[in-house]
N, C-alpha and C. Protein backbone atom coordinates (compact mmCIF):
# COMPACT_ATOMS: atom_id res chain seq x y z
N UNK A 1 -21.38 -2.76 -17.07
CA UNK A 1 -22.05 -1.74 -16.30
C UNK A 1 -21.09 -1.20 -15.25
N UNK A 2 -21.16 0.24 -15.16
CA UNK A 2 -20.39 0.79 -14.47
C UNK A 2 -20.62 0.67 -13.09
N UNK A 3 -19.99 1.26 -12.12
CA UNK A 3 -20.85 1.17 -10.59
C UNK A 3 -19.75 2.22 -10.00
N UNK A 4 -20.13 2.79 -9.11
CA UNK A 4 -19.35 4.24 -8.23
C UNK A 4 -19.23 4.08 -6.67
N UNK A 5 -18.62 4.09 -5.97
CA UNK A 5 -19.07 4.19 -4.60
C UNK A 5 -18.26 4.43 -3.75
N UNK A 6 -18.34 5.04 -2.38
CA UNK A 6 -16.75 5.64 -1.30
C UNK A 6 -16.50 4.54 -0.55
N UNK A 7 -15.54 4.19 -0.41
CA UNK A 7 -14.83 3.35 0.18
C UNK A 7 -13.49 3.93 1.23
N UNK A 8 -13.39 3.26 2.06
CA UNK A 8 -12.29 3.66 3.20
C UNK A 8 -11.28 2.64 3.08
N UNK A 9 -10.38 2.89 3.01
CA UNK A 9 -9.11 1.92 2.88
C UNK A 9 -8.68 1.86 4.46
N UNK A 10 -8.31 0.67 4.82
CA UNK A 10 -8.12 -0.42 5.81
C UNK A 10 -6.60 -0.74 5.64
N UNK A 11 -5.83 -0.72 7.01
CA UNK A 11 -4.34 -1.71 6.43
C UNK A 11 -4.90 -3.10 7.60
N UNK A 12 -4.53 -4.59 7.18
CA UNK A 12 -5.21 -5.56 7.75
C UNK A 12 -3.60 -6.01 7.69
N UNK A 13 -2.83 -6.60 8.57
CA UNK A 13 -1.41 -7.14 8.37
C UNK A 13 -0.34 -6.23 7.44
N UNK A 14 -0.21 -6.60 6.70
CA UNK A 14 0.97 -5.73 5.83
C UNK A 14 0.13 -5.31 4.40
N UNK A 15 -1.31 -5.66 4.22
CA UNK A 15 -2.08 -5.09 3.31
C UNK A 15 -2.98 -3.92 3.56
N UNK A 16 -3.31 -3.76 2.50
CA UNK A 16 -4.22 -2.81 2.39
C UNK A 16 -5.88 -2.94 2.04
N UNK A 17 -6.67 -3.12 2.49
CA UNK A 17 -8.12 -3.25 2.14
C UNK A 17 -9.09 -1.95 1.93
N UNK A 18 -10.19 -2.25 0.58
CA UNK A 18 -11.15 -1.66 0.38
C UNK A 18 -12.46 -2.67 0.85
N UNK A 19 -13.47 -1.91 1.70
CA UNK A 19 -14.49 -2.55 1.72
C UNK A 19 -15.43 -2.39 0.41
N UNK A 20 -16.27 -3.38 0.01
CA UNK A 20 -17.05 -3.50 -0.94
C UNK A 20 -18.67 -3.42 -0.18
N UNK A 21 -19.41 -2.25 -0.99
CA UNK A 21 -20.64 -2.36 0.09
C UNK A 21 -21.70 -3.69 -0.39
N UNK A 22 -22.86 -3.68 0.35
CA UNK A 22 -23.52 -5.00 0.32
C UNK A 22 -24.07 -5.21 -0.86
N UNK A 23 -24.98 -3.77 -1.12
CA UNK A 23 -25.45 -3.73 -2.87
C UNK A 23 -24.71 -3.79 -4.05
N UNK A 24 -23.68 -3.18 -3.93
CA UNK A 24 -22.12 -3.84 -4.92
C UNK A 24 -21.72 -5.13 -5.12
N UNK A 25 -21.70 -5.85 -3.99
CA UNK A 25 -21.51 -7.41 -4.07
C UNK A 25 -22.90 -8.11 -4.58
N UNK A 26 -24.08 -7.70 -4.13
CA UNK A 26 -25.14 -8.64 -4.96
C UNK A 26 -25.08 -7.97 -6.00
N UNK A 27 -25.26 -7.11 -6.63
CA UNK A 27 -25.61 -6.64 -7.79
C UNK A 27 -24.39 -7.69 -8.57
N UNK A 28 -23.70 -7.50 -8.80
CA UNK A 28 -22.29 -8.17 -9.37
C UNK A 28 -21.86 -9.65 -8.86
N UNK A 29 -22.61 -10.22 -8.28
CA UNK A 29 -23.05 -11.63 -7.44
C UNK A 29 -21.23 -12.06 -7.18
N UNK A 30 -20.69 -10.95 -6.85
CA UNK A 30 -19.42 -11.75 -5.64
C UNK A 30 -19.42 -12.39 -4.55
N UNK A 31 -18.16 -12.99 -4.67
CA UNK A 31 -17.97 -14.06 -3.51
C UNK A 31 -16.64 -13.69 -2.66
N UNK A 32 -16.68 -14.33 -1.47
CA UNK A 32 -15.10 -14.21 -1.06
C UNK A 32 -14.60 -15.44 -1.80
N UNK A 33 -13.17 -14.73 -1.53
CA UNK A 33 -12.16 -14.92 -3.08
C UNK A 33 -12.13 -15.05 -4.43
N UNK A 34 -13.23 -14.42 -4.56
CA UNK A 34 -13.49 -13.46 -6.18
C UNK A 34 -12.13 -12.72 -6.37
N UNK A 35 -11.59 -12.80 -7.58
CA UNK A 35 -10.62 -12.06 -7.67
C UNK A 35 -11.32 -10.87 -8.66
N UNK A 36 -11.07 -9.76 -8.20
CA UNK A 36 -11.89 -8.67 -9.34
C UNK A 36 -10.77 -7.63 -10.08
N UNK A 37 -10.73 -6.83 -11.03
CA UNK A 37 -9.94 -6.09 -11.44
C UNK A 37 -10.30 -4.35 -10.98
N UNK A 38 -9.49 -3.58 -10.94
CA UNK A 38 -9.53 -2.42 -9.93
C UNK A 38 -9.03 -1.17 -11.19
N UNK A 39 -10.03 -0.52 -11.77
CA UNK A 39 -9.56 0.61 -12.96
C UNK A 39 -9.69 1.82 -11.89
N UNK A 40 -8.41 2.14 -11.56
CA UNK A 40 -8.11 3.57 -11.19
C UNK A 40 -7.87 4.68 -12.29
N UNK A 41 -8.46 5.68 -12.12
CA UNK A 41 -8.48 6.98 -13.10
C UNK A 41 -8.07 8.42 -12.51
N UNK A 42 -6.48 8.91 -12.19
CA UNK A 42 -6.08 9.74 -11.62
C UNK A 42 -7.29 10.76 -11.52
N UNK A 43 -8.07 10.92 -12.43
CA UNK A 43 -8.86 12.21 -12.62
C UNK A 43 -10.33 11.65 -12.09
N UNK A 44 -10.66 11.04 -11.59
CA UNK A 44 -11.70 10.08 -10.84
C UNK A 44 -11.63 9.86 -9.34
N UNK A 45 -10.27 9.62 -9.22
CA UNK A 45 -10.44 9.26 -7.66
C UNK A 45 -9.85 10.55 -6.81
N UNK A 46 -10.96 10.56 -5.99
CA UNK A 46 -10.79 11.91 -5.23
C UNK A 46 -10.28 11.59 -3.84
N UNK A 47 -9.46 11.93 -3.19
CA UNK A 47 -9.31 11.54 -1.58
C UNK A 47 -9.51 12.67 -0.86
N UNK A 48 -10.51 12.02 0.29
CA UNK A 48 -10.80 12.79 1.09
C UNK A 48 -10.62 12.46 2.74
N UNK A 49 -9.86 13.30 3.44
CA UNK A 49 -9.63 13.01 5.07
C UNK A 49 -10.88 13.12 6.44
């Protein structure tokens, strides 16, 4: 199952973070240090300032 949602990227030390919202994590029953996989689609991700 697919899932969509905006996210703000974060730099935390020398990384970079996406927050995951609350209904994303239960729906998909994550945890911290879940490792998850990340499908970027040039023609999908839109950035906006």
């Amino acid at each position: 199952m697919k899932r969509k949602f905006d996210a703000k990227i974060r730099k935390v030390g020398n990384s970079f973070v996406v927050t995951i919202p609350k209904d994303t994590i239960d729906r998909f029953e994550l945890q911290e240090g879940d490792f998850i996989a990340v499908d970027l689609d040039p023609e999908d991700v839109k950035k906006e300032k």
